[in-house]
Protein backbone atom coordinates (compact mmCIF):
# COMPACT_ATOMS: atom_id res chain seq x y z
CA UNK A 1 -93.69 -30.93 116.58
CA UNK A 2 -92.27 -33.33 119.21
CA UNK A 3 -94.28 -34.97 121.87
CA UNK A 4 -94.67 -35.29 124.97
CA UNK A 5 -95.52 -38.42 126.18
CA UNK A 6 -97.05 -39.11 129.43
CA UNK A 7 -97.44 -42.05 131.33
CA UNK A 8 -99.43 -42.54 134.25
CA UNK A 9 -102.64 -44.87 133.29
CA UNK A 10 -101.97 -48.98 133.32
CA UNK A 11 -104.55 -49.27 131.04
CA UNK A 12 -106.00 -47.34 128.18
CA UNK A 13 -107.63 -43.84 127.54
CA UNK A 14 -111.05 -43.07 127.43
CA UNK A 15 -111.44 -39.37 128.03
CA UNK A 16 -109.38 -35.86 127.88
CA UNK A 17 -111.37 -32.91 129.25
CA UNK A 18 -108.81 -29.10 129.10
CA UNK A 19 -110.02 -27.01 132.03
CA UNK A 20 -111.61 -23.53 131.11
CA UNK A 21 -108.03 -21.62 131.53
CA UNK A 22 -106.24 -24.40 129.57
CA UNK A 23 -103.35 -25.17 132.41
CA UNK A 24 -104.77 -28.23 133.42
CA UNK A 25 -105.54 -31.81 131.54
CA UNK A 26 -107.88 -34.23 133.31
CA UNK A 27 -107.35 -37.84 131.65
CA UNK A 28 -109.81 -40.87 132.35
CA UNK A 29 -108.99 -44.52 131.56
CA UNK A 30 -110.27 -47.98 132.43
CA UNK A 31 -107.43 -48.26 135.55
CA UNK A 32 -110.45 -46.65 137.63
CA UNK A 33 -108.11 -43.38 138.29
CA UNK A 34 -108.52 -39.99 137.14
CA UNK A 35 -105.41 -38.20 136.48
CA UNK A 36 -104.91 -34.63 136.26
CA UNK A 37 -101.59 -32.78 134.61
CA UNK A 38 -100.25 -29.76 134.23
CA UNK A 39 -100.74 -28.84 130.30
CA UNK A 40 -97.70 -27.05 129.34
CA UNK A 41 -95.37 -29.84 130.34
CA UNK A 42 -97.60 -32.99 131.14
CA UNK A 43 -96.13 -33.24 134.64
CA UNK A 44 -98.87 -35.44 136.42
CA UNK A 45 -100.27 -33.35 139.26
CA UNK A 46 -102.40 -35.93 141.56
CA UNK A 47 -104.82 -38.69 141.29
CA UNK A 48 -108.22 -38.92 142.11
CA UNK A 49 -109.05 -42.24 143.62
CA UNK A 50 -112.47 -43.90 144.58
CA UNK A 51 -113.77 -45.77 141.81
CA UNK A 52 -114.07 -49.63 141.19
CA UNK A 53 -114.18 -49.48 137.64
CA UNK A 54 -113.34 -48.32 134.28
CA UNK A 55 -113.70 -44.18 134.38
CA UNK A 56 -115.49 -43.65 131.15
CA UNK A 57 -115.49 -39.39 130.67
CA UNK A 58 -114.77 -36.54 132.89
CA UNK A 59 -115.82 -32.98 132.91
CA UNK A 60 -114.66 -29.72 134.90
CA UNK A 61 -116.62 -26.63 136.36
CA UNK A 62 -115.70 -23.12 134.72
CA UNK A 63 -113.98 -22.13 138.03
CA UNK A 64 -111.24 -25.52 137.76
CA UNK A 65 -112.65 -26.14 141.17
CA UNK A 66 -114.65 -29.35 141.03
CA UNK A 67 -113.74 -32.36 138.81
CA UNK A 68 -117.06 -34.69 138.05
CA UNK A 69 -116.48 -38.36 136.96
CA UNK A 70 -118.69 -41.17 135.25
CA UNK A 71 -117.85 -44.81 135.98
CA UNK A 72 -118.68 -48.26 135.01
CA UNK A 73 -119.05 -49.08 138.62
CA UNK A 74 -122.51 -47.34 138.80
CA UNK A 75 -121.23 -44.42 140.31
CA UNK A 76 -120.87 -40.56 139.59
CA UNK A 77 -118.10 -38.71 141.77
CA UNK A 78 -117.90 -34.87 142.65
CA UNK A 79 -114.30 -33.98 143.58
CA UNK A 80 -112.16 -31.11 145.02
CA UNK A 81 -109.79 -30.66 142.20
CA UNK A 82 -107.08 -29.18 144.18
CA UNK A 83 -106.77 -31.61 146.91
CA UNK A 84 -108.75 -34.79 145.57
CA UNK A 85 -110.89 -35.20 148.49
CA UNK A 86 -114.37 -36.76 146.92
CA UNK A 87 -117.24 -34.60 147.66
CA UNK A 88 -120.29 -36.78 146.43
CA UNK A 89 -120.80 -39.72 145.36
CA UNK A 90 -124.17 -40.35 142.84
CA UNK A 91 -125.63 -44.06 142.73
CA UNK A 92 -127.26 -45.85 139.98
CA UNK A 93 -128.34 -49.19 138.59
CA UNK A 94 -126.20 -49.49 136.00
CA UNK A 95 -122.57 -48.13 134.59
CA UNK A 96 -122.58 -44.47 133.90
CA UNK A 97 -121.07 -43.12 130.52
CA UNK A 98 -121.08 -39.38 129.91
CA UNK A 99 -121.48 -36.51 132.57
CA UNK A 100 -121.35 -32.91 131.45
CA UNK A 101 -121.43 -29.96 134.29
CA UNK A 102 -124.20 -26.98 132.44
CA UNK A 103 -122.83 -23.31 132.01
CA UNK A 104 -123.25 -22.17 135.23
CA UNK A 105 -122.36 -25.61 137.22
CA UNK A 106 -125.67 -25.55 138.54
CA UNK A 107 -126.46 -29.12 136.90
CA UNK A 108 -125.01 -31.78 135.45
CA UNK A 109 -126.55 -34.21 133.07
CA UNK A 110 -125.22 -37.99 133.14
CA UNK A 111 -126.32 -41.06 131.02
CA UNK A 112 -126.17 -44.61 132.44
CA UNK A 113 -126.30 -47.64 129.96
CA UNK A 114 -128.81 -50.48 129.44
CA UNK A 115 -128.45 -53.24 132.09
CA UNK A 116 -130.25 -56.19 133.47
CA UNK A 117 -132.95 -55.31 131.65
CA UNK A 118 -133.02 -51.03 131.94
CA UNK A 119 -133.21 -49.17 129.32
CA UNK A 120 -130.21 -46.57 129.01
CA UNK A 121 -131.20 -43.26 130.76
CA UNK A 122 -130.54 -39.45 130.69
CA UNK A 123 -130.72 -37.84 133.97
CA UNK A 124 -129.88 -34.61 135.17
CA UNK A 125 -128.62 -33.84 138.69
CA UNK A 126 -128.50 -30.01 140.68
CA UNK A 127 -125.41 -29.49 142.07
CA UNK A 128 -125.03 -27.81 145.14
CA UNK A 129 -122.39 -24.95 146.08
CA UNK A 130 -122.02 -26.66 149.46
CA UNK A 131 -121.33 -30.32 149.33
CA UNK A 132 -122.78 -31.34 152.46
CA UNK A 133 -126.29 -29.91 151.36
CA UNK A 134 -125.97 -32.48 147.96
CA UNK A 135 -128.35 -34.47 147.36
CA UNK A 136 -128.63 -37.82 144.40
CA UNK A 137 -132.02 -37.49 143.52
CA UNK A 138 -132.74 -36.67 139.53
CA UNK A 139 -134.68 -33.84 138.87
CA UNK A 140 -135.03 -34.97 135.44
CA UNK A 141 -134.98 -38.55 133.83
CA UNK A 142 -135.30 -39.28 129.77
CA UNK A 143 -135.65 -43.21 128.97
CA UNK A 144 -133.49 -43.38 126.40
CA UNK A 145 -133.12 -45.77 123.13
CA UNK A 146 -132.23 -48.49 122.34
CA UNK A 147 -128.69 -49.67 123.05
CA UNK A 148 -126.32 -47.57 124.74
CA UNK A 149 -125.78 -43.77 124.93
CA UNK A 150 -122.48 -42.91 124.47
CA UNK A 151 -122.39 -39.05 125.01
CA UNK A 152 -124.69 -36.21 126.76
CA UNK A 153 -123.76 -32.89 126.21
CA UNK A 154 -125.57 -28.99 126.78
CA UNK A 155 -127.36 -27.26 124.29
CA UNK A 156 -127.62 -23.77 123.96
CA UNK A 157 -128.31 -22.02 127.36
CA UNK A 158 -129.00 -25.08 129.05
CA UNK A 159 -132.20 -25.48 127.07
CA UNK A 160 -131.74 -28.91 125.45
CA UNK A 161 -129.20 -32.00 126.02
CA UNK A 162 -127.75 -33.36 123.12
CA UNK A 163 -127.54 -37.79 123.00
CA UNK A 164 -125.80 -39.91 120.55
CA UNK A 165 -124.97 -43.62 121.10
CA UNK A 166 -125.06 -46.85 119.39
CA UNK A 167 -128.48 -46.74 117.65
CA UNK A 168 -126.69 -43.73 115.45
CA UNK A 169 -128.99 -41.36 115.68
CA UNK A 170 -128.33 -37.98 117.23
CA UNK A 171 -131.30 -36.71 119.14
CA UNK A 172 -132.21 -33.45 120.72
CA UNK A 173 -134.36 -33.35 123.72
CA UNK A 174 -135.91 -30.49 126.06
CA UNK A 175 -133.66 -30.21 129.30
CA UNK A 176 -137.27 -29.25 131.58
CA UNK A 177 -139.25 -31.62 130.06
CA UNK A 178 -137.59 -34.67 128.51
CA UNK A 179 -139.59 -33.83 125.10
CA UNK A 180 -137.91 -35.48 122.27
CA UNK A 181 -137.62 -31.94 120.11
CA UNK A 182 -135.74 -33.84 117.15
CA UNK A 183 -133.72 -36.67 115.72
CA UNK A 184 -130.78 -36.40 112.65
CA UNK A 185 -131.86 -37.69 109.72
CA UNK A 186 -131.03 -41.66 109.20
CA UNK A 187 -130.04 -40.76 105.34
CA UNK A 188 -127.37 -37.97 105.71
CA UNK A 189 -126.77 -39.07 109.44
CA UNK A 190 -124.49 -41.82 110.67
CA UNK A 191 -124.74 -45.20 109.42
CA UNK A 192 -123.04 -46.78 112.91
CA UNK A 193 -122.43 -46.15 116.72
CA UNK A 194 -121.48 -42.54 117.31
CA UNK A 195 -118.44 -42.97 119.64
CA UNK A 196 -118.08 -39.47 120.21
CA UNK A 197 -119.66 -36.04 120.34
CA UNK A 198 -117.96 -32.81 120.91
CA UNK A 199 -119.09 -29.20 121.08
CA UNK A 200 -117.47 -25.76 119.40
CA UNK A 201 -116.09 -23.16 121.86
CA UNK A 202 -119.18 -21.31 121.74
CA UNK A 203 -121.37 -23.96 121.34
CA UNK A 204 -123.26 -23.25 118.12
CA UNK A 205 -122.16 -26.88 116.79
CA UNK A 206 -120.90 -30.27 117.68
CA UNK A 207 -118.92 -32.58 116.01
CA UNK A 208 -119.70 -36.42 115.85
CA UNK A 209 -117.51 -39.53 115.46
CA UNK A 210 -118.22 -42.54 114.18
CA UNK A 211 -117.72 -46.16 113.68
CA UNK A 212 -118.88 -45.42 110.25
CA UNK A 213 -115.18 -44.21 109.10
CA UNK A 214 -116.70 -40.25 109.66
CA UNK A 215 -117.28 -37.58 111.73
CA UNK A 216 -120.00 -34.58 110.95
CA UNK A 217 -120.13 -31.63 111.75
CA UNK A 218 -124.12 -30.63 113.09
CA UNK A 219 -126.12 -27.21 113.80
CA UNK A 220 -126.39 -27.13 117.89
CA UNK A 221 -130.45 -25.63 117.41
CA UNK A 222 -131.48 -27.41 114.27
CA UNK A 223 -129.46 -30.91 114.31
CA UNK A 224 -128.63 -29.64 110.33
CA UNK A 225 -126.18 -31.43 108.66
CA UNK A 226 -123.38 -29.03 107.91
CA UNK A 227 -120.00 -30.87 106.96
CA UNK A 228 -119.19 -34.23 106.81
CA UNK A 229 -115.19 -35.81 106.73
CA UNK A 230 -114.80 -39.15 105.37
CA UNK A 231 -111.56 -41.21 106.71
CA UNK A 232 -110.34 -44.88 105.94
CA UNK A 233 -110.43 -45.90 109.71
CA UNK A 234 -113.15 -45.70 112.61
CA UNK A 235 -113.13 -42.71 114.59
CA UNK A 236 -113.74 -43.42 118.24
CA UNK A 237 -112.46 -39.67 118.39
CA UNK A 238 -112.69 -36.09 117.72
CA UNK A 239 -111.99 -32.40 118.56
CA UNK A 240 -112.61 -28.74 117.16
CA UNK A 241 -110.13 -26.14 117.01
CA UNK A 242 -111.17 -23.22 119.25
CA UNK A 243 -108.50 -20.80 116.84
CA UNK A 244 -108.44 -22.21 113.61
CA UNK A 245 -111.45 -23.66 111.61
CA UNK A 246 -109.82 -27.32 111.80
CA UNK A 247 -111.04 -30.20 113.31
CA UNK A 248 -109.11 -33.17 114.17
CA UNK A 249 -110.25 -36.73 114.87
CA UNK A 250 -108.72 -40.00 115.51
CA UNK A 251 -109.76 -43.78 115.92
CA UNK A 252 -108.16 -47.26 113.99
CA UNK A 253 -108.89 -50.29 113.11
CA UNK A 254 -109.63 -52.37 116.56
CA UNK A 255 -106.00 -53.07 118.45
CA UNK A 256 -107.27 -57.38 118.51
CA UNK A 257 -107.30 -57.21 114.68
CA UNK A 258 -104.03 -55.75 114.06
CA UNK A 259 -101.43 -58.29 113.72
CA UNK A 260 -98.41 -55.79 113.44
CA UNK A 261 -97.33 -53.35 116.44
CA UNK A 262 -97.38 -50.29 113.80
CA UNK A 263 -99.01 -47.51 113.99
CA UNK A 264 -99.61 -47.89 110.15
CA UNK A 265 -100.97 -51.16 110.16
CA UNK A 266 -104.20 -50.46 112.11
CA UNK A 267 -104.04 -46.40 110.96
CA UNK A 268 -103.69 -45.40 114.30
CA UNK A 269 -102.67 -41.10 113.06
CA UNK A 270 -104.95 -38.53 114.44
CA UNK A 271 -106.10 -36.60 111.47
CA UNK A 272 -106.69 -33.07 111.07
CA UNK A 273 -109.20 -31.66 108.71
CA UNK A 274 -109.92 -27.91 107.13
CA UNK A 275 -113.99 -27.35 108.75
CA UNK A 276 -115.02 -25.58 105.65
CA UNK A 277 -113.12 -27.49 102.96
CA UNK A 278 -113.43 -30.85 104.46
CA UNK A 279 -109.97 -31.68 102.89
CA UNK A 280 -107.40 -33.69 105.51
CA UNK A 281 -104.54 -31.18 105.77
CA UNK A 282 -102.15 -33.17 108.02
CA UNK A 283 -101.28 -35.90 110.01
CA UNK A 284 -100.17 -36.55 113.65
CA UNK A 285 -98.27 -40.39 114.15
CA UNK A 286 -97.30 -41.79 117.20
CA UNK A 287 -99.93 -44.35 119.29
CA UNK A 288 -99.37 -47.76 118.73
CA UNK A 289 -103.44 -48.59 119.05
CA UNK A 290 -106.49 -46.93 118.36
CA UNK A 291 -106.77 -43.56 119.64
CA UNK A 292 -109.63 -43.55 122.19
CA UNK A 293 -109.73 -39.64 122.79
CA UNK A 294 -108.36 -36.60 121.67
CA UNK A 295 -108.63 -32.94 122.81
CA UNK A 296 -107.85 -28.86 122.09
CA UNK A 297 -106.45 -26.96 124.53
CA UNK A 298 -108.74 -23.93 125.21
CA UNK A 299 -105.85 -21.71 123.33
CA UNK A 300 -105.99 -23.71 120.23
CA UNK A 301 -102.45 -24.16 120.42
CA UNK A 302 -102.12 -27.64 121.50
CA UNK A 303 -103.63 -30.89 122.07
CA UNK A 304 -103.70 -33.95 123.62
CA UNK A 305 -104.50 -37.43 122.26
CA UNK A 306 -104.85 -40.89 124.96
CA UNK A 307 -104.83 -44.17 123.07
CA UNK A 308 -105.57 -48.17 123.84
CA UNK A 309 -101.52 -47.81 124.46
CA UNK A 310 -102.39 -46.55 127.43
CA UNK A 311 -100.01 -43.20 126.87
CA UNK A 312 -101.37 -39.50 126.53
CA UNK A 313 -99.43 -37.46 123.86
CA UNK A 314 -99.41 -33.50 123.97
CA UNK A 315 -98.48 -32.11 121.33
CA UNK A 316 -97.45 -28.39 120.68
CA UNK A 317 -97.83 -27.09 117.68
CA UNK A 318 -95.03 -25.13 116.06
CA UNK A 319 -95.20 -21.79 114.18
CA UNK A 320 -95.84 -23.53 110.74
CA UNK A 321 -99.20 -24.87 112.14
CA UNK A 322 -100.69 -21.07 112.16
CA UNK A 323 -99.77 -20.37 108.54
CA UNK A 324 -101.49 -23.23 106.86
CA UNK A 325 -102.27 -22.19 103.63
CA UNK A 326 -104.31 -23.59 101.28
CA UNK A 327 -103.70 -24.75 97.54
CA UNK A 328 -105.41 -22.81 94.34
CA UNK A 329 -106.35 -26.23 93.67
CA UNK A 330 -108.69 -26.84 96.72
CA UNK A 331 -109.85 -23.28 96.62
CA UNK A 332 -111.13 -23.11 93.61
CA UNK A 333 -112.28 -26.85 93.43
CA UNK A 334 -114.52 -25.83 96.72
CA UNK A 335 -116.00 -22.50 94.78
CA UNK A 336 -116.22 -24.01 91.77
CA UNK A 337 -120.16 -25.00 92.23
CA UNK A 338 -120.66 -21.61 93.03
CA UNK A 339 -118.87 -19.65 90.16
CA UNK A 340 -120.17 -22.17 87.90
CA UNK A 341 -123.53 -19.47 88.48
CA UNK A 342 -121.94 -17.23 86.40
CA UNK A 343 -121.96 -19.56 83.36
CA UNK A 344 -124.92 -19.38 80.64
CA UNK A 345 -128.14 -20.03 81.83
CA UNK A 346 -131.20 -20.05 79.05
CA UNK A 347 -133.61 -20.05 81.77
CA UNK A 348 -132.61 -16.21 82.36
CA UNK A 349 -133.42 -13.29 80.27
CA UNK A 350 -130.04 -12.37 80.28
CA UNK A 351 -128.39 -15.26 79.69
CA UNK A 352 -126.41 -15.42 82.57
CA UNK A 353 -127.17 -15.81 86.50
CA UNK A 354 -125.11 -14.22 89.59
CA UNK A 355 -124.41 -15.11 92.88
CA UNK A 356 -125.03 -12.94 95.47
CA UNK A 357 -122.57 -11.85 98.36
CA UNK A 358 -125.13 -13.28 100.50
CA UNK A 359 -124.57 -16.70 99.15
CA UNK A 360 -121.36 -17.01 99.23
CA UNK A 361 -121.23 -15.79 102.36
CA UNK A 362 -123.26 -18.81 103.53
CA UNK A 363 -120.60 -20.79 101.74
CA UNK A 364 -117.90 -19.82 104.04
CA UNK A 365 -116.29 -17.67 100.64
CA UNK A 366 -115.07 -14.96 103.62
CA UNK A 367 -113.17 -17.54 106.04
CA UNK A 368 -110.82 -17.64 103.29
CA UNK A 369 -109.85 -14.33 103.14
CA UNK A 370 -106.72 -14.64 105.44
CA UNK A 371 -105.30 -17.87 103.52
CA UNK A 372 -102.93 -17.19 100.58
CA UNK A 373 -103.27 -19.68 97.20
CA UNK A 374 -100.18 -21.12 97.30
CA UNK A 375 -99.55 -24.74 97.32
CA UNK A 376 -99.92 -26.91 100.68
CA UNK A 377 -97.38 -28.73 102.14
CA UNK A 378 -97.76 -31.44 105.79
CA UNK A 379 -96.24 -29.63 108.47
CA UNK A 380 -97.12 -32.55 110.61
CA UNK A 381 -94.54 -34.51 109.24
C-alpha cells in the first residue's frame, strides 16, 4: 500500500473532511488556507483563501456545494466549493474550533473557545439557500465548560449536539433548548482532553480520541460506553470505517519532545483497530510528527492522514486489506467470557447455565460470521 503524498500546506494539519460522494478531500491547517483535492489521485484542486489565522476543522454540505470553515481568527466562512468565492463570513469574540453543517444543511453548529475572559460557547447558525439573504445572528447559544471545546458534532436527526473538549467529559445537550440531557461518566470516560470526536456513517456512534493514550467508542442516544482501544501514544486522531468494522486512530508523542526525526521515536503510525475485538490489527508508517488528523473515504476504501509534517498521505488500500481474517486465538479469547456460561454452575438446578442467541448477539458473536479462524498476519507492512 504505497502513498501518496501531498504537499500543499506550509504548516501542519488540523482537519480532513471526505465529501458525501468521496471524490473530493478538503484539508485544513494552521497556514490559514483550505485546500481541496481530488481523492483518487491527491491532485490539489484550488484554495480557499480569506482567513488570518490557523483553520482549525472544515465541514461540507451533502450536495459538495458549499465548504464551511472555523478559524482562530474569530471568523466562520461559507464558501462556493467550485469556484472559491466566500459567501459569508460569521463574526465572533473569540477563535472558533469545530463547525459541523446538520443533515439537511439547514444549520450549522460552531464552538468558539474561552477568551479574555468568555467562557467557550456552542452556537448554532441557519443557513440560508441564498447567500445574500444570510444572516450571523445565533439562534441558539450553550455556555459551555470549562476550558476549551474541541469538537461539536449532530446527534441523531438534528435533535442533540454532541461536545467534548479539554475538561474530558463528553456531554450531550438538546439542539432547541441548550438543556444539558447528559454527561459520560468520569470513571469509564476519558481521563484527559478529548482531541477528537468522530461519528459512524449512520450516526448511531462516535468515536473519541484522547490525550489519555485511547479512543472509545460511545452510543450516539445514550453516551454508553461501548468499546474502548488502549495505545502507547496520544491520539490527537481518529476515524471509523464506513465498510469494515475497523477503526483507525493516530496521534504521538508531542513533535518538541522528540529528539530523533523518526517516525518511531515519537510513535508517529496511524493504528488500525478491529471495533468489536478491540485488538490493533495493523499499522500504517510514514509522518515524521504527530498525526493531527486522519480520515475514511466515504467508500471505505481509502484514507487520508495530515500530520505536524505538514504533508497529507492517502493511502489506498490493496486487496489484502478486505480479507483480514482473524486468529482462533483472538476469537475465542473474545467469546471465551461468554462460553465460559456453559460451564457448571451450582446455583442452577441443572447444573449448568446457557447463553442465549440473544446474548451473544449483543456481543457482536454474528459480525464474525464472514471472518475465517486462521492466523493473522500485518498487511500494512
Amino acid at each position: 500500500m504505497r502513498p501518496i503524498l501531498m504537499k500543499g500546506h506550509e504548516r501542519p494539519l488540523t482537519f480532513l473532511k471526505y465529501n458525501r460522494e468521496g471524490d473530493l478531500l478538503f484539508s485544513c491547517a494552521k497556514d490559514h488556507n483550505p485546500t481541496v483535492w481530488f481523492a483518487d489521485n491527491g491532485d490539489r484542486l484550488g484554495v480557499y483563501r480569506g482567513h488570518n489565522g490557523a483553520v482549525w476543522c472544515c465541514d461540507v454540505s451533502r450536495d459538495s456545494r458549499r465548504l464551511i470553515t472555523g478559524s482562530a481568527d474569530q471568523t466562520v466562512k461559507l464558501w462556493d466549493v467550485q469556484s472559491g468565492t466566500q459567501l459569508y463570513s460569521f463574526n465572533f469574540d473569540s477563535p472558533a474550533r469545530a463547525v459541523e453543517f446538520s443533515v439537511g444543511d439547514k444549520l450549522a453548529v460552531i464552538t468558539t473557545d474561552p477568551f479574555m475572559g468568555q467562557t467557550s460557547t456552542i452556537q448554532v447558525k441557519r443557513i440560508s439557500r441564498d447567500p445574500s439573504e444570510q444572516v450571523g445572528d445565533s439562534i441558539l447559544t450553550i455556555k459551555g465548560p470549562q476550558g476549551r471545546i474541541n469538537r461539536a458534532v449532530w446527534g441523531p436527526l438534528n435533535k442533540t449536539i454532541i461536545s467534548a473538549g479539554e475538561d474530558a467529559v463528553i456531554r450531550l445537550w438538546d439542539s432547541e433548548t441548550g438543556q444539558l440531557l447528559k454527561e459520560s461518566d468520569k470513571e469509564t470516560g476519558h481521563q484527559k482532553t478529548v482531541a477528537a470526536l468522530v461519528k459512524s456513517s449512520d450516526g448511531s456512534h462516535f468515536l473519541t480520541g484522547s490525550l489519555d493514550k485511547s479512543a472509545k467508542l460511545w452510543d450516539s442516544r445514550t453516551l454508553t460506553l461501548i468499546k474502548t482501544y488502549v495505545t502507547e501514544r496520544p491520539v490527537n486522531a481518529c476515524a471509523i470505517s464506513p465498510l469494515l468494522d475497523h477503526v483507525v486512530i493516530g496521534g504521538g508523542q508531542d513533535a518538541s519532545a522528540v529528539t530523533r526525526t523518526d517516525h518511531r521515536a515519537g510513535k508517529f503510525e496511524a493504528k488500525f483497530f478491529h471495533k468489536i475485538l478491540e485488538e490493533e490489527i495493523g499499522g500504517v508508517k510514514g509522518h515524521f510528527g504527530p498525526i493531527n488528523a486522519l480520515a475514511f473515504n466515504p467508500d471505505g476504501r481509502s484514507f487520508s492522514s495530515g500530520g505536524e509534517d505538514g504533508y497529507i498521505r492517502l493511502h489506498h488500500f490493496d486487496s489484502d486489506y478486505f480479507t483480514i481474517k482473524i486468529s482462533s486465538f483472538k476469537l475465542v479469547h473474545f467469546l471465551f467470557p461468554y462460553f465460559a456460561n456453559f460451564v457448571k454452575d451450582p446455583c442452577n438446578v441443572g447444573g449448568f447455565r446457557r447463553v442465549s442467541s440473544e446474548s451473544l448477539i449483543q456481543v457482536g458473536l454474528f459480525g464474525f460470521v464472514s471472518y475465517s479462524l486462521c492466523c493473522t498476519t500485518n498487511i500494512f507492512d
